[in-house]
C-alpha atoms as a PDB file:
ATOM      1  CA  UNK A   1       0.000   0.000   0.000  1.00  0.00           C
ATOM      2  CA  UNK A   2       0.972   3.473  -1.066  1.00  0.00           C
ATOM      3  CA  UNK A   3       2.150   6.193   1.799  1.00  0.00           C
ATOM      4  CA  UNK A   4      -0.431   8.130   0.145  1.00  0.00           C
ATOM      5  CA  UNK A   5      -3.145   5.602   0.035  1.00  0.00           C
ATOM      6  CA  UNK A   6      -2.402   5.644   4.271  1.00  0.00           C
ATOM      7  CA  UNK A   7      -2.375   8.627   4.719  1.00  0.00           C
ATOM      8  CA  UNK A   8      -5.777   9.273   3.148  1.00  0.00           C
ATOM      9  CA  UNK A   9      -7.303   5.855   5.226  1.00  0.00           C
ATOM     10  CA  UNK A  10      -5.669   7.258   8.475  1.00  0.00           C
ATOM     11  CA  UNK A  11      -7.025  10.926   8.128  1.00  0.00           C
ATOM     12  CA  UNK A  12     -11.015   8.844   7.253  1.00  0.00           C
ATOM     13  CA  UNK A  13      -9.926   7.061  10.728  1.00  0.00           C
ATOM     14  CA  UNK A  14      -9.519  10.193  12.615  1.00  0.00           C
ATOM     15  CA  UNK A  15     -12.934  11.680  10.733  1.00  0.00           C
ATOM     16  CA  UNK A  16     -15.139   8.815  11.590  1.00  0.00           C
ATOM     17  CA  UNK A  17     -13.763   9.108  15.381  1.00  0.00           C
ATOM     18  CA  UNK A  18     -14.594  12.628  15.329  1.00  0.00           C
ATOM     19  CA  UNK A  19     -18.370  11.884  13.883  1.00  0.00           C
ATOM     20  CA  UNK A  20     -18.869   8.923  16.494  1.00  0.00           C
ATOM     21  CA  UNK A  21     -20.059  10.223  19.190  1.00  0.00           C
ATOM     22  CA  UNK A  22     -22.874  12.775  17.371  1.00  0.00           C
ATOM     23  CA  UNK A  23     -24.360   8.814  17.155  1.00  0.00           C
ATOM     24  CA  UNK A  24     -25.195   8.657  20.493  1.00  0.00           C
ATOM     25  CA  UNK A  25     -28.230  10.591  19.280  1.00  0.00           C
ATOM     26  CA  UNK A  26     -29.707   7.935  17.358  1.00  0.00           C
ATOM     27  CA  UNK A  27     -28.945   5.414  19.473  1.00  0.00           C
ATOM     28  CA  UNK A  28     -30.762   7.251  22.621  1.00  0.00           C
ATOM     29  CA  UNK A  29     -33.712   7.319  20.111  1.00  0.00           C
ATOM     30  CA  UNK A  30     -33.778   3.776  19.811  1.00  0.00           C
ATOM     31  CA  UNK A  31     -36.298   0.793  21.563  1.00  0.00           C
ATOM     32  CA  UNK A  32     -32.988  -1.029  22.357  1.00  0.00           C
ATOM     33  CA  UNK A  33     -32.860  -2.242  25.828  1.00  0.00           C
ATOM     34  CA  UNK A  34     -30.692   0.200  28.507  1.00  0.00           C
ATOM     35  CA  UNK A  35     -27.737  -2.119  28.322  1.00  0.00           C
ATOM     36  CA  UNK A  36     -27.279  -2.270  24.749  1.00  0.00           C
ATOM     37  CA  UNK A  37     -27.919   1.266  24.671  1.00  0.00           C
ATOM     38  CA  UNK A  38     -25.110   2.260  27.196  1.00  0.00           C
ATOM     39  CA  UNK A  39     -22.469   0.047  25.937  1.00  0.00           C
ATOM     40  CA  UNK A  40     -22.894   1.203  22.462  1.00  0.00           C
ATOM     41  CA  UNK A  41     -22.965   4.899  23.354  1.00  0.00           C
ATOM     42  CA  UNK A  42     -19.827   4.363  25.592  1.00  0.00           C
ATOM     43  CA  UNK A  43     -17.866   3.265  22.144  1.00  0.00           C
ATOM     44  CA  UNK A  44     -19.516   6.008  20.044  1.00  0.00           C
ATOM     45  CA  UNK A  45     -18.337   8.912  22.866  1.00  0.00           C
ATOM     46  CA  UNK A  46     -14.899   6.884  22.956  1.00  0.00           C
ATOM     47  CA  UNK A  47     -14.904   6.909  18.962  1.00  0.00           C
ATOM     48  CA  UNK A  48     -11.947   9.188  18.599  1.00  0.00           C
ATOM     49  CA  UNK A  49      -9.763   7.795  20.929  1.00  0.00           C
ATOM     50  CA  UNK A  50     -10.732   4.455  19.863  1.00  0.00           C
ATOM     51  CA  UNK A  51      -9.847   5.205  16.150  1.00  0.00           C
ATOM     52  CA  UNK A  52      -6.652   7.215  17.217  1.00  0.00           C
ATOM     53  CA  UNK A  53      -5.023   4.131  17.562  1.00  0.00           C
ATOM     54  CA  UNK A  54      -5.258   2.386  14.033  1.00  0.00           C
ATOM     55  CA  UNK A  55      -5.125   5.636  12.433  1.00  0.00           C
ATOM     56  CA  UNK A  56      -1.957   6.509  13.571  1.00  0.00           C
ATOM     57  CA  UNK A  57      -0.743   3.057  13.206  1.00  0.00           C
ATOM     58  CA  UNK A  58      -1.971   3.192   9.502  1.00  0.00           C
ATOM     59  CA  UNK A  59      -0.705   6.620   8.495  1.00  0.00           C
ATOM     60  CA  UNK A  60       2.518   6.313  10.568  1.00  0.00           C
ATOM     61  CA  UNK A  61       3.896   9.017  13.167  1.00  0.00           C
ATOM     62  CA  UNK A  62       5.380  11.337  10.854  1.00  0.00           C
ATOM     63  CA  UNK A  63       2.185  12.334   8.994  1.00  0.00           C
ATOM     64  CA  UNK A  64       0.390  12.100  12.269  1.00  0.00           C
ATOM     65  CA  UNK A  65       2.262  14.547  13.635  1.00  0.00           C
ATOM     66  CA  UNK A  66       2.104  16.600  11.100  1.00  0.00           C
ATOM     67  CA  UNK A  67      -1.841  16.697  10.966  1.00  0.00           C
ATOM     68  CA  UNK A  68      -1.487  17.243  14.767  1.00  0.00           C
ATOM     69  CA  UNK A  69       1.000  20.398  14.193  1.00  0.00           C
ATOM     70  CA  UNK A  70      -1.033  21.899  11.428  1.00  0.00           C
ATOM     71  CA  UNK A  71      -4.271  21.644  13.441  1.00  0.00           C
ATOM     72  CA  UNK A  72      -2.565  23.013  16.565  1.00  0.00           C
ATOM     73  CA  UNK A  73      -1.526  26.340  14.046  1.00  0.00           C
ATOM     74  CA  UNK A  74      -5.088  26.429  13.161  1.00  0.00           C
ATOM     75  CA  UNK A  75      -6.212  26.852  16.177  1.00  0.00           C
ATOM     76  CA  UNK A  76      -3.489  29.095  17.591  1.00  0.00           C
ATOM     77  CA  UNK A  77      -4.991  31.439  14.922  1.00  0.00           C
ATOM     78  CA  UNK A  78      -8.102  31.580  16.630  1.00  0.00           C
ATOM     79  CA  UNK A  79      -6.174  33.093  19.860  1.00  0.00           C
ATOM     80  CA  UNK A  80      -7.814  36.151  21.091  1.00  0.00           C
ATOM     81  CA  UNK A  81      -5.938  39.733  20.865  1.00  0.00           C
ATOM     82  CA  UNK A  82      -3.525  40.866  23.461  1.00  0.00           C
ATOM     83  CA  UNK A  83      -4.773  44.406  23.684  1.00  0.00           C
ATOM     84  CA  UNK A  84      -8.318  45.646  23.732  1.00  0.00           C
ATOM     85  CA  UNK A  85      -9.805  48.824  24.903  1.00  0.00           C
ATOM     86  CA  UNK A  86     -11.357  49.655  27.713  1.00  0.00           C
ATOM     87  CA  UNK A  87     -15.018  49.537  25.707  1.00  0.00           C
ATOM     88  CA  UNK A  88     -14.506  46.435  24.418  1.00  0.00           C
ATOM     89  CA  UNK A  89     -13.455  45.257  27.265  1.00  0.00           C
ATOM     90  CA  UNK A  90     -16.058  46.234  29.267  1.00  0.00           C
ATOM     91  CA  UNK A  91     -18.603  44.254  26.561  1.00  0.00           C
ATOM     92  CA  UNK A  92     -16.679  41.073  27.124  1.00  0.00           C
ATOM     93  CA  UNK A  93     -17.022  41.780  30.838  1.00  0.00           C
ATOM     94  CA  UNK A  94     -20.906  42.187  30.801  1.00  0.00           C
ATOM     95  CA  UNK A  95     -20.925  39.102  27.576  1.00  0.00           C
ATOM     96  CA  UNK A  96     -18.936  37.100  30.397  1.00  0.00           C
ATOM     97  CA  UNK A  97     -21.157  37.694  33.758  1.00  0.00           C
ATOM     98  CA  UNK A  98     -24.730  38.508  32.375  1.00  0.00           C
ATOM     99  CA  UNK A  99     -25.094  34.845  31.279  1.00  0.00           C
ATOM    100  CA  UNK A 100     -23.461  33.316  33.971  1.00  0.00           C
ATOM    101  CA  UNK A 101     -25.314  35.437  36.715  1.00  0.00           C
ATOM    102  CA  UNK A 102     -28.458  34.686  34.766  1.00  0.00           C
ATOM    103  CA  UNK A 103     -27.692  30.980  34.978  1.00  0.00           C
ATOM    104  CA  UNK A 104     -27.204  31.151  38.540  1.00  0.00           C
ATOM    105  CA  UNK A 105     -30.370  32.664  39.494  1.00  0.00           C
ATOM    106  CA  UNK A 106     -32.297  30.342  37.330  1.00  0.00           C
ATOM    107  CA  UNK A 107     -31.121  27.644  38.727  1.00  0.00           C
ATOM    108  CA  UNK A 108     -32.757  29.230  42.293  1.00  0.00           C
ATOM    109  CA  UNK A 109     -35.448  30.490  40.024  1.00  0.00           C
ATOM    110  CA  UNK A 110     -36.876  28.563  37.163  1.00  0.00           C
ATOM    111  CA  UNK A 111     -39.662  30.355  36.524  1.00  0.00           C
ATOM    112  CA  UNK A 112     -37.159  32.410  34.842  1.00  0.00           C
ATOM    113  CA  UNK A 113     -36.525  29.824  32.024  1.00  0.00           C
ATOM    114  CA  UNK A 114     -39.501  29.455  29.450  1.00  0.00           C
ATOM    115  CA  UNK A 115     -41.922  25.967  30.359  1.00  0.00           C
ATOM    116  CA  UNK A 116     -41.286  25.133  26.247  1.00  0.00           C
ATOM    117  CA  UNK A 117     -37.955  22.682  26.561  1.00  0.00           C
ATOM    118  CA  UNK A 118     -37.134  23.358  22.829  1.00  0.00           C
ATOM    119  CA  UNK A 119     -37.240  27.075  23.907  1.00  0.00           C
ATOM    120  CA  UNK A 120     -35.537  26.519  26.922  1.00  0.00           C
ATOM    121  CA  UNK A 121     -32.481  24.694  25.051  1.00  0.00           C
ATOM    122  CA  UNK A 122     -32.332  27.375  22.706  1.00  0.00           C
ATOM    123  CA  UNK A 123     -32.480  29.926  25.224  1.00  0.00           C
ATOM    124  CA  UNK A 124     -29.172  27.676  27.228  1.00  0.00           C
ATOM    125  CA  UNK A 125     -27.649  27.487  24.103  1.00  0.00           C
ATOM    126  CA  UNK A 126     -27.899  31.243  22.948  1.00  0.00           C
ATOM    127  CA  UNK A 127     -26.411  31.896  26.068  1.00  0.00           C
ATOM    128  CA  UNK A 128     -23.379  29.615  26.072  1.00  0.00           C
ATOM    129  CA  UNK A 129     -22.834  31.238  22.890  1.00  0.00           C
ATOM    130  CA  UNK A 130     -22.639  34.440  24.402  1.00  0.00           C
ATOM    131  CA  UNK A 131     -20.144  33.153  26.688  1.00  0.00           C
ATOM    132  CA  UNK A 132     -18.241  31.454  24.635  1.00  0.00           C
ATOM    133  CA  UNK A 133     -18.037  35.097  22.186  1.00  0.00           C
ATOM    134  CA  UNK A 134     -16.736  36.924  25.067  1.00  0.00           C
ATOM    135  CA  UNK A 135     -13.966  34.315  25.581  1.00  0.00           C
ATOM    136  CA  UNK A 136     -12.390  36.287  22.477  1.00  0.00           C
ATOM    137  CA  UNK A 137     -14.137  39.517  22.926  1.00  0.00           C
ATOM    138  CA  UNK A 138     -12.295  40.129  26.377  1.00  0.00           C
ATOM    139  CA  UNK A 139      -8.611  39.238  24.651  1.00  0.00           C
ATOM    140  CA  UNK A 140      -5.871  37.463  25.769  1.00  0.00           C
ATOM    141  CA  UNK A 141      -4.814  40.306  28.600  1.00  0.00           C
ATOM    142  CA  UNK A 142      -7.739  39.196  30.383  1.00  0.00           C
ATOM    143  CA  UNK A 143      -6.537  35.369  30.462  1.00  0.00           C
ATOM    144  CA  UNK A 144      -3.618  36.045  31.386  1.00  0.00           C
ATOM    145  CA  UNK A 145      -5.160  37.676  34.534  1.00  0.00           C
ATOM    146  CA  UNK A 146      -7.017  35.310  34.932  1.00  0.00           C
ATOM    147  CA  UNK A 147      -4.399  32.658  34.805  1.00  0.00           C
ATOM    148  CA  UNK A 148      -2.045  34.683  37.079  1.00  0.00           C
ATOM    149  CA  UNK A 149      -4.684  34.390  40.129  1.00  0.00           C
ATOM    150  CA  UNK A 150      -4.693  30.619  39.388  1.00  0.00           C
ATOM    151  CA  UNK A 151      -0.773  30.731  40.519  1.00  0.00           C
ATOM    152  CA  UNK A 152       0.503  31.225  43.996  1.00  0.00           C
ATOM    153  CA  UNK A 153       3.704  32.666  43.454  1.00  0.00           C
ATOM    154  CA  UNK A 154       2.277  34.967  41.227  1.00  0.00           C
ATOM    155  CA  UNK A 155       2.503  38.786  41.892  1.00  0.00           C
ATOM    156  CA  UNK A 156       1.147  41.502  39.677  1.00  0.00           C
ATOM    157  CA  UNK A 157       3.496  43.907  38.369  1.00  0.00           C
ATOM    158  CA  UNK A 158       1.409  47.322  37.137  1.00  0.00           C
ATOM    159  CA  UNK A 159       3.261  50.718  35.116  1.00  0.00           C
ATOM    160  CA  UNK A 160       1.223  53.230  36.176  1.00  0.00           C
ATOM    161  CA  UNK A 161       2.634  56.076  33.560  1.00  0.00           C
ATOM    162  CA  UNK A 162       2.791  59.184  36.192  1.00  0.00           C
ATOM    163  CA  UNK A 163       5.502  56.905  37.555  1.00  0.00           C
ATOM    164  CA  UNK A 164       7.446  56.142  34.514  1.00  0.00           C
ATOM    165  CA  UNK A 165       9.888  59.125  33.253  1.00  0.00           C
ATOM    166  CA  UNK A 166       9.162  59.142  29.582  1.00  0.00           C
ATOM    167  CA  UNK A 167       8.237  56.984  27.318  1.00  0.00           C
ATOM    168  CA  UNK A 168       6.814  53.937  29.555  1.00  0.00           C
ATOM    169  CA  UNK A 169       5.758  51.601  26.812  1.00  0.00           C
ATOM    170  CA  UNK A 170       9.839  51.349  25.771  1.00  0.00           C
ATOM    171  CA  UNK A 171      10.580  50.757  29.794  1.00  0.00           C
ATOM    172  CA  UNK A 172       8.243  48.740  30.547  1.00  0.00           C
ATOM    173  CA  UNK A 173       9.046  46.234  26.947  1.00  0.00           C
ATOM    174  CA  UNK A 174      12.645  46.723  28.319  1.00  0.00           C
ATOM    175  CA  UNK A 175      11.789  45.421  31.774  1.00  0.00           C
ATOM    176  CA  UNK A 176       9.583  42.516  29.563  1.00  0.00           C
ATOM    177  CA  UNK A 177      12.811  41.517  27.826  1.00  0.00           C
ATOM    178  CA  UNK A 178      15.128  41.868  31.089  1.00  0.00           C
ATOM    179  CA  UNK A 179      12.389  39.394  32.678  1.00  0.00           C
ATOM    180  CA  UNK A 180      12.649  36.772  29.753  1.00  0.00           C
ATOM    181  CA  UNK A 181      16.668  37.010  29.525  1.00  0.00           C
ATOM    182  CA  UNK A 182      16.933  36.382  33.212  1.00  0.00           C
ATOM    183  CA  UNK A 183      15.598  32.826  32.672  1.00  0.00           C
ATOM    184  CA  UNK A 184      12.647  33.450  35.400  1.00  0.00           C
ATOM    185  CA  UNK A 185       9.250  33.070  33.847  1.00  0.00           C
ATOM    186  CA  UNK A 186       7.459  36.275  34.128  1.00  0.00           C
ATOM    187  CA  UNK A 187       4.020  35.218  35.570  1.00  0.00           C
ATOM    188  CA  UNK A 188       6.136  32.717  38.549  1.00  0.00           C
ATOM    189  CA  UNK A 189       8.065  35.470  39.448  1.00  0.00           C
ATOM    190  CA  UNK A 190       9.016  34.562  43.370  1.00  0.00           C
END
């Protein structure tokens, strides 16, 4: 068999893992009895990690990896921006907590939610769409925030610019770059 002929049957592997588990949905919907019905939607949510396996064995590592390091650059594309403005950063905030908040209450109130469960889903899935839009909306900045109060040995190093003499983007980039070539990782700084 050609290298090119595996390649192709290990990348239709690694699609038909990734479509297996959307057939838990018709396998819920059928009269089979609960056993059947588990086992079988245990493989199909397992799919991809079950067809990992023979795929890469089929293609072989290098072209595995290189799926794996083009995907990865596809979705490094996706990252959100460093800097964002105070407005937009603000809409992120509310896109972030006015979901969430609401999510919390209904779950104390469900009155809140509509009786209609296809509404309701809709309504649960609007919002995690919100959410998920302010994930990029609020920029990387905010992440990294985020991830620095997830560290203990973190601490939080702020420029205010009435304390900088001149240009404080150029000192503070400079202090960046001194951080970095000191071999200390800036956000476990002890």
């Amino acid at each position: 068999m050609s290298a090119d002929t595996r390649l192709k049957l290990g990348v239709a592997l690694l699609i038909v893992g990734l479509i297996m588990p959307a057939g838990t949905l018709f396998v819920v919907a059928t009269n089979w009895p609960e056993s059947v019905k588990t086992i079988v939607g245990t493989i199909l949510v397992l799919g991809f990690e079950v067809m990992l396996i023979p795929a890469v064995a089929l293609m072989g590592k290098d072209n595995y990896e290189r799926i794996r390091d083009k995907a990865i650059a596809l979705l490094k594309t996706l990252k959100p921006a460093g800097n964002v403005g105070s407005t937009r950063y603000k809409i992120g905030l509310y896109m972030l907590v006015c979901p969430t908040l609401y999510a919390w209450i209904a779950s104390y109130a469900p009155s809140w939610l509509p009786q209609d469960y296809v509404l309701r889903v809709w309504v649960n899935f609007g919002l995690d769409l919100i959410t998920l839009a302010s994930l990029f909306v609020l920029g990387g900045d905010f992440w990294d925030k985020v991830r620095g109060r997830c560290f203990f040995m973190t601490r939080a190093l702020s420029c205010h610019p009435e304390q900088v003499r001149g240009d404080p983007f150029r000192k503070v980039h400079h202090r960046i770059v001194e951080i970095e070539n000191s071999g200390i990782l800036a956000h476990h700084v002890p």
